[in-house]
C-alpha atoms as a PDB file:
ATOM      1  CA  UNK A   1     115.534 115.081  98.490  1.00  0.00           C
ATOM      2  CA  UNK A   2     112.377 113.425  98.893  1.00  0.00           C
ATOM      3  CA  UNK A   3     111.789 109.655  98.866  1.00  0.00           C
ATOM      4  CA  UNK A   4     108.831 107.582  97.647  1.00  0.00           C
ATOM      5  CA  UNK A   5     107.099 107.484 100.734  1.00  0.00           C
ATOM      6  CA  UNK A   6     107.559 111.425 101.519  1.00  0.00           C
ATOM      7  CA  UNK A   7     105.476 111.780  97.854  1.00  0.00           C
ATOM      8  CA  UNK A   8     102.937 108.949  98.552  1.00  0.00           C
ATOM      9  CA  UNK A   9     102.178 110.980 101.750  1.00  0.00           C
ATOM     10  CA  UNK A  10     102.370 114.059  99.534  1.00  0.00           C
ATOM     11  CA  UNK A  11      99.647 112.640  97.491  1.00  0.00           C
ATOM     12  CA  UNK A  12      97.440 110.734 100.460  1.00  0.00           C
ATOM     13  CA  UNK A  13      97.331 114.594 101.844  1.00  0.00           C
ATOM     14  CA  UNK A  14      96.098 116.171  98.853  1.00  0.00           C
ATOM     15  CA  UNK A  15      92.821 113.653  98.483  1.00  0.00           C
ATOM     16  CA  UNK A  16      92.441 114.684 102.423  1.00  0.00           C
ATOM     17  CA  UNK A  17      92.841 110.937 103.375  1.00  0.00           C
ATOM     18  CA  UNK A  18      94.255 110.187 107.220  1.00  0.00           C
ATOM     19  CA  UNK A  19      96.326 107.282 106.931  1.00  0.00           C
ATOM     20  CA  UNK A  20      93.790 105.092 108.487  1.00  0.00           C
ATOM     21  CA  UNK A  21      91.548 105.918 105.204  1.00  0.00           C
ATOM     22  CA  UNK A  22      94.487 105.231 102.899  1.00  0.00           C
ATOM     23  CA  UNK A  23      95.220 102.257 104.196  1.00  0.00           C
ATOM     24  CA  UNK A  24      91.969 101.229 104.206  1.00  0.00           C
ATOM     25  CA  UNK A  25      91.336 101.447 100.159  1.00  0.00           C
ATOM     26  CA  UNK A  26      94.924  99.811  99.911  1.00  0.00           C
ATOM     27  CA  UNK A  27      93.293  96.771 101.979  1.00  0.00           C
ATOM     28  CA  UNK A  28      96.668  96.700 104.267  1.00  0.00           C
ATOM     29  CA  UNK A  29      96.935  97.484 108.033  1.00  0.00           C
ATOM     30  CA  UNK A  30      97.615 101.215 109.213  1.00  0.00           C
ATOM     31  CA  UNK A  31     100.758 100.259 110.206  1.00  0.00           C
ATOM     32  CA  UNK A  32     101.906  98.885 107.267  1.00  0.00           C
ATOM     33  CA  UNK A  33     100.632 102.363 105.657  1.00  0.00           C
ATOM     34  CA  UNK A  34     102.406 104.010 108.230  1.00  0.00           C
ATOM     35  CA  UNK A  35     106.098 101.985 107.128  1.00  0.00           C
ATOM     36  CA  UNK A  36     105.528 102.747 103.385  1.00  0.00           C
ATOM     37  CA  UNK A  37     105.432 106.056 103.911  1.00  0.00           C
ATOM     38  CA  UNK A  38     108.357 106.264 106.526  1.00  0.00           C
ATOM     39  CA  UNK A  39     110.513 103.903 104.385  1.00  0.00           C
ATOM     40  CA  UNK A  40     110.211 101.186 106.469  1.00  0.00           C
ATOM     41  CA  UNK A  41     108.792  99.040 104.041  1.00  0.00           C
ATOM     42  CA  UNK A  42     110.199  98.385 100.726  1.00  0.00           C
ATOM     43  CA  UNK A  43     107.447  98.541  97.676  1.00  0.00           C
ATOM     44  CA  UNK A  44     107.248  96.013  94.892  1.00  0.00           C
ATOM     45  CA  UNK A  45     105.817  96.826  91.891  1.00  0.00           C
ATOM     46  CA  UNK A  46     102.464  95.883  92.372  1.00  0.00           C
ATOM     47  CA  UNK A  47     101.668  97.694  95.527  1.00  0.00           C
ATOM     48  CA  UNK A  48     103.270 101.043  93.552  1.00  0.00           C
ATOM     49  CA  UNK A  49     101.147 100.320  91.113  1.00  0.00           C
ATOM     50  CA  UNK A  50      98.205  99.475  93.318  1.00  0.00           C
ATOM     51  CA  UNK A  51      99.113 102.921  95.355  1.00  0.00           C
ATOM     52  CA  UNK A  52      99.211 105.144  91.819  1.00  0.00           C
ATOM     53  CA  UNK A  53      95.928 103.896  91.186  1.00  0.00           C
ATOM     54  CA  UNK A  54      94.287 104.723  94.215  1.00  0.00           C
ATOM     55  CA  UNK A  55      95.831 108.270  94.833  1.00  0.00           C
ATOM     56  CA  UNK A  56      95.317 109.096  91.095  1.00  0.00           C
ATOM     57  CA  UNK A  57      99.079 109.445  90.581  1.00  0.00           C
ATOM     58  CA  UNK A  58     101.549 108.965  87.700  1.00  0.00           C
ATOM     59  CA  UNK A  59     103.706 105.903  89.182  1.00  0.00           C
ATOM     60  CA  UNK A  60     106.461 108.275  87.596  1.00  0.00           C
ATOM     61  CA  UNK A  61     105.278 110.891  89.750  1.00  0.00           C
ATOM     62  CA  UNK A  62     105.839 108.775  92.482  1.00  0.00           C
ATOM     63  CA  UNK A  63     109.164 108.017  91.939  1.00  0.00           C
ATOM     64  CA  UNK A  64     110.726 110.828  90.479  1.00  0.00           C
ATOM     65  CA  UNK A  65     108.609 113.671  91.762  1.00  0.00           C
ATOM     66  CA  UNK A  66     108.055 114.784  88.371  1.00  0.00           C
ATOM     67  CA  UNK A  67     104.459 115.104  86.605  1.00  0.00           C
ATOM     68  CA  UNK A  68     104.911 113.074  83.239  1.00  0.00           C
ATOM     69  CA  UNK A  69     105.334 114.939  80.393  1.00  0.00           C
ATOM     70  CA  UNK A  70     104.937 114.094  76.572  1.00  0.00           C
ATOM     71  CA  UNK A  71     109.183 114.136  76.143  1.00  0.00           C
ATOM     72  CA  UNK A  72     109.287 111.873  79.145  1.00  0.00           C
ATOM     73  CA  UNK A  73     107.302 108.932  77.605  1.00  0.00           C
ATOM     74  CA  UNK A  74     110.251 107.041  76.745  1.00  0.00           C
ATOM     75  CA  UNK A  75     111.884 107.689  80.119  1.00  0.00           C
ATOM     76  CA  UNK A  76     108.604 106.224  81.410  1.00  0.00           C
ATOM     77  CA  UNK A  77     109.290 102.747  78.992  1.00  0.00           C
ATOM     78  CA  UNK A  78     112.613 102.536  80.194  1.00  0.00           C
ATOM     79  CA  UNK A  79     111.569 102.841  84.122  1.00  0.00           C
ATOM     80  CA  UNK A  80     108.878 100.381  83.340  1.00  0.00           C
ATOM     81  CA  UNK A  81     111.354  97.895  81.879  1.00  0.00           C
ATOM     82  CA  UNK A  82     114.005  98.075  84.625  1.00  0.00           C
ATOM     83  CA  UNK A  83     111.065  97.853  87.111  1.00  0.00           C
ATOM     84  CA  UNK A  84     109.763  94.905  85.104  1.00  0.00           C
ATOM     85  CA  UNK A  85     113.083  93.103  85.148  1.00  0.00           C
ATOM     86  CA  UNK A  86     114.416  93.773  89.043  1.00  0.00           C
ATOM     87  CA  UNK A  87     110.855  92.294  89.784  1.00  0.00           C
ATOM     88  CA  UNK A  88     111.690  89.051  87.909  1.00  0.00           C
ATOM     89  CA  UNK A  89     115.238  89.270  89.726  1.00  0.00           C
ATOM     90  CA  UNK A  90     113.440  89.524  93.364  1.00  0.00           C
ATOM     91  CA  UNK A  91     110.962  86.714  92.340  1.00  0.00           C
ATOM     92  CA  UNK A  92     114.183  84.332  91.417  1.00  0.00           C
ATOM     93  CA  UNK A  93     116.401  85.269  94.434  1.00  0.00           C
ATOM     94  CA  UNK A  94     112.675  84.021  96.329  1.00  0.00           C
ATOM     95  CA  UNK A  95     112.729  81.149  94.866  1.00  0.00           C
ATOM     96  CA  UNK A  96     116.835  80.249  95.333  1.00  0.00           C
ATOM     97  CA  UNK A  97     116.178  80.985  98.660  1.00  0.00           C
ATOM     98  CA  UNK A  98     112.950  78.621  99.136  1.00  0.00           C
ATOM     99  CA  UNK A  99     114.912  75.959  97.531  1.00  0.00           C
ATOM    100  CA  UNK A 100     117.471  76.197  99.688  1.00  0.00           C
ATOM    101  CA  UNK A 101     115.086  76.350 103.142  1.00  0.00           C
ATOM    102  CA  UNK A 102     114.076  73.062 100.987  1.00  0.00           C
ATOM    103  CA  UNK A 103     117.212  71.714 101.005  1.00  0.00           C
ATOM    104  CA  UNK A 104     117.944  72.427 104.470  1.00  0.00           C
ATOM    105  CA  UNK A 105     114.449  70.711 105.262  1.00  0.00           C
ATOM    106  CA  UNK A 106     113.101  73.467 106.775  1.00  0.00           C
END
């Protein structure tokens, strides 16, 4: 089974980009390309988002390998939702956890 990165590279291939290039139009480090596509590097929303963009590729695609269909539109609300709402889970687990570096005064 492939992962997310194994399809971003997928799609980084097709537009004949090195990973140098791809990084470059993503504005991060090569390295930092290099551990998204490896699965090094876990992606947040935004970056997925910021990725789909620049390859030219369904952020459904992406994730599910699948080219988005018309009977897959409310799949794609659904994904968007959950994505939507783990996001706002990360952001408050960020900000327990700076509280409590607060608290500690660190």
């Amino acid at each position: 089974m492939k992962s997310i990165g194994d399809r971003i590279k997928q799609s980084r291939l097709a537009l004949g980009l090195s990973q140098a290039d791809a990084a470059k139009k993503l504005n991060i480090s090569t390295p930092a390309f290099c551990k998204i596509e490896t699965g090094q590097t876990d992606l947040n929303i935004s970056r997925l988002l910021q990725i789909s963009k620049t390859f030219k590729v369904p952020v459904t695609q992406l994730i599910t390998g699948q080219p988005v269909t018309s009977d897959s539109s409310e799949e794609l609300v659904a994904l968007k939702k959950e994505l939507i709402e783990k996001e706002e889970e990360i952001n408050k687990l960020r900000k327990k956890v700076i509280d409590l570096y607060d608290k500690l005064g660190m």
